[in-house]
C-alpha atoms as a PDB file:
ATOM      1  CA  UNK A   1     -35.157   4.226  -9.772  1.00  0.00           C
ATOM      2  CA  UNK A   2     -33.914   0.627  -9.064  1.00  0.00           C
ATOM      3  CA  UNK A   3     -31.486  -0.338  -6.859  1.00  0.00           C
ATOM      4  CA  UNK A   4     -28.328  -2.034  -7.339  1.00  0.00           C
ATOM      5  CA  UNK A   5     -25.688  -3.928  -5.389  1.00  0.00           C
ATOM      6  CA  UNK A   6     -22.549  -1.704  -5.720  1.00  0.00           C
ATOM      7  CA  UNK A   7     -19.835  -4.326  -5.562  1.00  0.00           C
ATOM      8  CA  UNK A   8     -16.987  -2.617  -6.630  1.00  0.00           C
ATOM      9  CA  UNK A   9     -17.469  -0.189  -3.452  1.00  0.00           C
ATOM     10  CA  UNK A  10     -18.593  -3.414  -1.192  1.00  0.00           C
ATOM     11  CA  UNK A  11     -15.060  -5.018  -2.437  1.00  0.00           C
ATOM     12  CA  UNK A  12     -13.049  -2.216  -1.992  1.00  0.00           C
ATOM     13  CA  UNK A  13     -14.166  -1.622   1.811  1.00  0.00           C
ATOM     14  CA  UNK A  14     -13.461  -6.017   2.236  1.00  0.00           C
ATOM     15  CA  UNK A  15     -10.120  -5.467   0.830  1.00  0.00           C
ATOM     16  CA  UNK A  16      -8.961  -1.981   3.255  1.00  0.00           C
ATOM     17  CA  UNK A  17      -9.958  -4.275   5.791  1.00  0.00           C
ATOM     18  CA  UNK A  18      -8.403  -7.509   5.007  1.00  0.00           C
ATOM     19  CA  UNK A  19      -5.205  -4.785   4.918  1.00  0.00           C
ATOM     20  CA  UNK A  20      -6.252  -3.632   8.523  1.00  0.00           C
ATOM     21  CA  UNK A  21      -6.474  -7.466  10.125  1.00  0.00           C
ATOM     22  CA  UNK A  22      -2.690  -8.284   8.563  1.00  0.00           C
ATOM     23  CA  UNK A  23      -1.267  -5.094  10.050  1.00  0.00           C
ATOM     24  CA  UNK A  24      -2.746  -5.401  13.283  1.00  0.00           C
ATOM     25  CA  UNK A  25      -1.177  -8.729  13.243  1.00  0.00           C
ATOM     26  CA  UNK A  26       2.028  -7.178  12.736  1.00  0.00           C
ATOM     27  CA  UNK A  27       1.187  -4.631  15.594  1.00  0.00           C
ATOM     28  CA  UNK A  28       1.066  -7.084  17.958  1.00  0.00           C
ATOM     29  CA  UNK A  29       3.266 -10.019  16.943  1.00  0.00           C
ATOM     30  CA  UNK A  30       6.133  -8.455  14.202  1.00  0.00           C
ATOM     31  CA  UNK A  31       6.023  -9.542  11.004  1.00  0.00           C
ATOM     32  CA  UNK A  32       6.593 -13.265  10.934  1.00  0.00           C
ATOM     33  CA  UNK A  33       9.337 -15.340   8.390  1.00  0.00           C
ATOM     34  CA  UNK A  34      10.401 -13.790   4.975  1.00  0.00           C
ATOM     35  CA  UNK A  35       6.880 -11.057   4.846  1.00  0.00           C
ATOM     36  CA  UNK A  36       7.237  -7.941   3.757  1.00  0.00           C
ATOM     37  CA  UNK A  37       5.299  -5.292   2.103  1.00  0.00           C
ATOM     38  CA  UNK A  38       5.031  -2.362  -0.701  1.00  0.00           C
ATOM     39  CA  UNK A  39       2.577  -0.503   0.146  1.00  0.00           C
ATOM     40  CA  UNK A  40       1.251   2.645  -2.379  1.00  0.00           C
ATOM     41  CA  UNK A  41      -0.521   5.305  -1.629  1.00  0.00           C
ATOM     42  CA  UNK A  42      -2.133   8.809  -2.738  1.00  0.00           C
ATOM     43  CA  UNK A  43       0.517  11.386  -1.799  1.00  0.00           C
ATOM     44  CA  UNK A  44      -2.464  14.027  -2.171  1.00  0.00           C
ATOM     45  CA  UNK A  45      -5.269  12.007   0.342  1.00  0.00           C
ATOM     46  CA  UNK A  46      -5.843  14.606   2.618  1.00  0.00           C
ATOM     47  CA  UNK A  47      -5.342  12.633   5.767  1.00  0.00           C
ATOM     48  CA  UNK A  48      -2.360  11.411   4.419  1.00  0.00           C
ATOM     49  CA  UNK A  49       0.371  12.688   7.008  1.00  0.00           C
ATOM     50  CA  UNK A  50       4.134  12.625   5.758  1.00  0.00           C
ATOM     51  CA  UNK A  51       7.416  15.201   6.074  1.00  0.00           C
ATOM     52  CA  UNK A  52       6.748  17.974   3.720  1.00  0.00           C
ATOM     53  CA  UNK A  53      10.350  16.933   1.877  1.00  0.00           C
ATOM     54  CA  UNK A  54       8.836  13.410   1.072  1.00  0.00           C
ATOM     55  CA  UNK A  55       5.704  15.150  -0.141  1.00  0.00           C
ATOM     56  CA  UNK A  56       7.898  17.427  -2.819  1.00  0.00           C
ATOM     57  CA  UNK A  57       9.949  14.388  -3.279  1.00  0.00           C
ATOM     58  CA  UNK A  58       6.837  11.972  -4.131  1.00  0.00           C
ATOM     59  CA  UNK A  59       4.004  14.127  -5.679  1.00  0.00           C
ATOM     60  CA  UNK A  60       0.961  12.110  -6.329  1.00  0.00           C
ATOM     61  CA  UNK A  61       2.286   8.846  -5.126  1.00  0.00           C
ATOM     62  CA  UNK A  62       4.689   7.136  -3.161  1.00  0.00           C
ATOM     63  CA  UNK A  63       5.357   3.500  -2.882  1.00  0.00           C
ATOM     64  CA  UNK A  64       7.216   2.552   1.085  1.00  0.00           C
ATOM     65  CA  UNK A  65       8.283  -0.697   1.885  1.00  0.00           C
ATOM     66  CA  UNK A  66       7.782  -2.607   5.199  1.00  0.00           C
ATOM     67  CA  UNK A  67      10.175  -5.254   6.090  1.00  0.00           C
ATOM     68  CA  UNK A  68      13.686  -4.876   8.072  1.00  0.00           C
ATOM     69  CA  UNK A  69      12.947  -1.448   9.835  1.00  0.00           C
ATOM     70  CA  UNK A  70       9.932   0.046  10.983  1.00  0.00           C
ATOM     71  CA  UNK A  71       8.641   0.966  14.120  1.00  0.00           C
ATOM     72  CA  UNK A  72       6.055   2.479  16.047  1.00  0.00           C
ATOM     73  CA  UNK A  73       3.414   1.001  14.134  1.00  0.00           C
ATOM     74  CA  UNK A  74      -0.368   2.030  14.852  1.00  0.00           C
ATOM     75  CA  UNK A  75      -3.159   0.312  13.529  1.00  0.00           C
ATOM     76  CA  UNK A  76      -6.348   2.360  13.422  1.00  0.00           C
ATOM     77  CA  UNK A  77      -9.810   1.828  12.128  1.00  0.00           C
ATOM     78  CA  UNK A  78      -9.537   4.977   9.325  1.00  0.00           C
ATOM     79  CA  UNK A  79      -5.882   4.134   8.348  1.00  0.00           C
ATOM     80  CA  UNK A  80      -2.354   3.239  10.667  1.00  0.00           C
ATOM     81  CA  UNK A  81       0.989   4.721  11.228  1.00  0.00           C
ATOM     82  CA  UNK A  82       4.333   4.107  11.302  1.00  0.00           C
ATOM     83  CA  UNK A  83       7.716   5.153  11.584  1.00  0.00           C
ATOM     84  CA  UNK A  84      10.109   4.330   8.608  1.00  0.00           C
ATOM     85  CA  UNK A  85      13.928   4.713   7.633  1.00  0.00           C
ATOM     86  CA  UNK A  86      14.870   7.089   4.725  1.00  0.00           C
ATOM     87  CA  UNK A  87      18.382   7.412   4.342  1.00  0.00           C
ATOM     88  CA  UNK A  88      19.531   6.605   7.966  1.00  0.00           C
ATOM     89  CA  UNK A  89      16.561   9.210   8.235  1.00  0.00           C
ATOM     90  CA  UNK A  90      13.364   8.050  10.664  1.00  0.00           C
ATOM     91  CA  UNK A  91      10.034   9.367   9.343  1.00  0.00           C
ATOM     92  CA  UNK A  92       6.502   9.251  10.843  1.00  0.00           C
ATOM     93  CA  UNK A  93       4.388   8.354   8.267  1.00  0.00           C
ATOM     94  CA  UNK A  94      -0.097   8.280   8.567  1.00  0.00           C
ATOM     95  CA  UNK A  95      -1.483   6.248   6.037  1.00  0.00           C
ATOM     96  CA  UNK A  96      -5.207   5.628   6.067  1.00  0.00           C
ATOM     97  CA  UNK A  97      -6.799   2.932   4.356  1.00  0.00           C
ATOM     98  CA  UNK A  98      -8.346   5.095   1.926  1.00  0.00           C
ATOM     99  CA  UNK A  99      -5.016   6.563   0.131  1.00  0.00           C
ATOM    100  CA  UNK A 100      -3.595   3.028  -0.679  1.00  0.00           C
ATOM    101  CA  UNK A 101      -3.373   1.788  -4.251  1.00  0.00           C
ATOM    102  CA  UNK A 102      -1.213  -1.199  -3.974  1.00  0.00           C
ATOM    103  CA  UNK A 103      -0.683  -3.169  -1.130  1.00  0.00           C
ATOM    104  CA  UNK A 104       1.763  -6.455  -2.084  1.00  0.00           C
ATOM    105  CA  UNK A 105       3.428  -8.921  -0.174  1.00  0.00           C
ATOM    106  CA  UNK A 106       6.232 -10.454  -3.090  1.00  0.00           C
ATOM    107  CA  UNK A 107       7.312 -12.988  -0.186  1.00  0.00           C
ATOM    108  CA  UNK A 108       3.652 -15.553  -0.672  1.00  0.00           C
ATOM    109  CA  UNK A 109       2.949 -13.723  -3.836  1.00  0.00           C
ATOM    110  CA  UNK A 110      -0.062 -11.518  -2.654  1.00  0.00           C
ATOM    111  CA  UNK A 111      -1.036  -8.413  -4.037  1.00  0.00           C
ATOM    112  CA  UNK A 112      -4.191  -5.991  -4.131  1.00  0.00           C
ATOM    113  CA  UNK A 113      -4.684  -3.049  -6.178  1.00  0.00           C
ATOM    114  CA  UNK A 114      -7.407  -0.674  -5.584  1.00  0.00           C
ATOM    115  CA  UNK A 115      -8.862   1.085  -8.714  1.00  0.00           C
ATOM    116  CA  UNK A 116     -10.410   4.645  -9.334  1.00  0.00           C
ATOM    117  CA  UNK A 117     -11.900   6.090 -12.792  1.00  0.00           C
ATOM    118  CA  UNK A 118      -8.508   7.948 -13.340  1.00  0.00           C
ATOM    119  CA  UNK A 119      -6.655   4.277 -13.192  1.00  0.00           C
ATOM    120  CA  UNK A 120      -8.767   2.655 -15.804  1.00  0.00           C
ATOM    121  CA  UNK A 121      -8.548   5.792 -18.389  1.00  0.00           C
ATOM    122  CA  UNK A 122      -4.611   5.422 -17.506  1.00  0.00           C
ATOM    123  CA  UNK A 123      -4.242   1.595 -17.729  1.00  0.00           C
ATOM    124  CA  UNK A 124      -0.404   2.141 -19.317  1.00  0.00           C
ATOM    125  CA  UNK A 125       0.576   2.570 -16.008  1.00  0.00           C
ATOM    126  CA  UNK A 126      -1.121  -0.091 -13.661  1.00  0.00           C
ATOM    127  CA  UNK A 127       2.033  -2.558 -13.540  1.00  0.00           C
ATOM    128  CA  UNK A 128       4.065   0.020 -11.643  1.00  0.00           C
ATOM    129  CA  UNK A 129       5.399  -2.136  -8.776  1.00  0.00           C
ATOM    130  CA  UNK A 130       8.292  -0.458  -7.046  1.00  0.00           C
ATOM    131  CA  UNK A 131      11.751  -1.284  -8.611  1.00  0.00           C
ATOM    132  CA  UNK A 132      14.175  -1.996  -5.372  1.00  0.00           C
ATOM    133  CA  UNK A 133      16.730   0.796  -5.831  1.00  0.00           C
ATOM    134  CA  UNK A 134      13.425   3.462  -5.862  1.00  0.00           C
ATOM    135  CA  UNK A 135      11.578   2.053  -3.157  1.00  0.00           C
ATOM    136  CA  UNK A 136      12.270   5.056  -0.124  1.00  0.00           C
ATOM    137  CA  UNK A 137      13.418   2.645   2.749  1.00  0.00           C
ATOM    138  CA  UNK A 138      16.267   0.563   4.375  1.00  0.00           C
ATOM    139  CA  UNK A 139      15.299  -2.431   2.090  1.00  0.00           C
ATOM    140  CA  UNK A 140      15.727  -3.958  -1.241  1.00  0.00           C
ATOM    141  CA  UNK A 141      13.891  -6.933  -2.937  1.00  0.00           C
ATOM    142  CA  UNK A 142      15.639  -9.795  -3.845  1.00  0.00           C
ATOM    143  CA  UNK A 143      15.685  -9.541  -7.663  1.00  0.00           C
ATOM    144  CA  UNK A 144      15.006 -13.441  -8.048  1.00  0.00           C
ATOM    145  CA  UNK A 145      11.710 -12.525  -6.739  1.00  0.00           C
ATOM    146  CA  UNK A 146       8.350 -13.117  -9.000  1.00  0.00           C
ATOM    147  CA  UNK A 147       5.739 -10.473  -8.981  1.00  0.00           C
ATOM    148  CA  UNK A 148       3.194 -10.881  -6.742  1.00  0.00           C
ATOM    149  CA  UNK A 149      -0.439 -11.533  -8.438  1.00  0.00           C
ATOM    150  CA  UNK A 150      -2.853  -8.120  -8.149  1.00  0.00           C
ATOM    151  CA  UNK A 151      -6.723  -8.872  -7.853  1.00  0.00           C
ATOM    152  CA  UNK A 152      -8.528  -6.400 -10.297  1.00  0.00           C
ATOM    153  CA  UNK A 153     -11.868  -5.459  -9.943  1.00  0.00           C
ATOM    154  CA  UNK A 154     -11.992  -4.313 -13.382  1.00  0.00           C
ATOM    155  CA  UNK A 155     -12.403  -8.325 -14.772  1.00  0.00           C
ATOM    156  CA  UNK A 156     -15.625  -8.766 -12.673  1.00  0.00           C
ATOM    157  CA  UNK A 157     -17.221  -5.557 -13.957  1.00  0.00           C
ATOM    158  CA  UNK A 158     -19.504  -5.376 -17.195  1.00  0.00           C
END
């Protein structure tokens, strides 16, 4: 059998922890000038840890935004949490690293997108950034905004 160099799996693991530095940054030091984040992730990840109303309101995915209010934000080496505003309602939120789809910062144009088998057989869908009056939190994005660029992995596969 020959070996190969599994790059999509090598990228993925670069890119969770790229995510991991820039939150630990925010840990530590807030989130500096006009940053902010949508972050989207796997509802159904079983480490994933969110109120069971959020779970029947977002089956399958759910797309939270970091920017104006959060607190209590842990960065771990498996995934982080945090504490976010729905409604005038605070919710604990875990997260790991391994539930996220999307992770976009519209303020310097940033974006990654992590992609499974499912995603490429259901490619109609992959532009889903969250509109601002969906996205579950305190915050809305300015609607002048540009969309933020997503790296695929899919154009540097054969």
């Amino acid at each position: 059998m020959t070996r190969t160099i599994d790059y999509g799996n090598l990228m993925h693991r670069a890119m969770r922890s790229l995510i991991q530095e820039v939150l630990k940054d925010i840990e530590a030091h807030g989130l500096p000038g006009e940053h902010h984040f949508f972050i989207t992730f796997d509802t159904h990840h079983p480490d994933v840890k969110i109120a069971d109303w959020l779970m029947d309101r977002y089956p399958g995915e759910m797309t939270v935004v970091m920017q104006h209010w959060y607190e209590g934000l842990e960065v771990g080496d498996e995934g982080f949490s945090v504490t976010l505003n729905f409604g005038d309602s605070p919710e604990p939120l875990y997260i790991p690293y391994d539930a996220i789809k999307t992770f976009v910062d519209p303020s310097v144009e940033f974006g990654l997108r992590f992609e499974t088998q499912e995603d490429e057989e259901d490619e109609d869908n992959t532009d889903d950034l969250p509109a601002g009056d969906d996205a579950p939190t305190d915050s809305k994005p300015d609607p002048e905004q540009k969309d933020a660029d997503v790296v695929s992995l899919d154009s540097f596969r054969k």
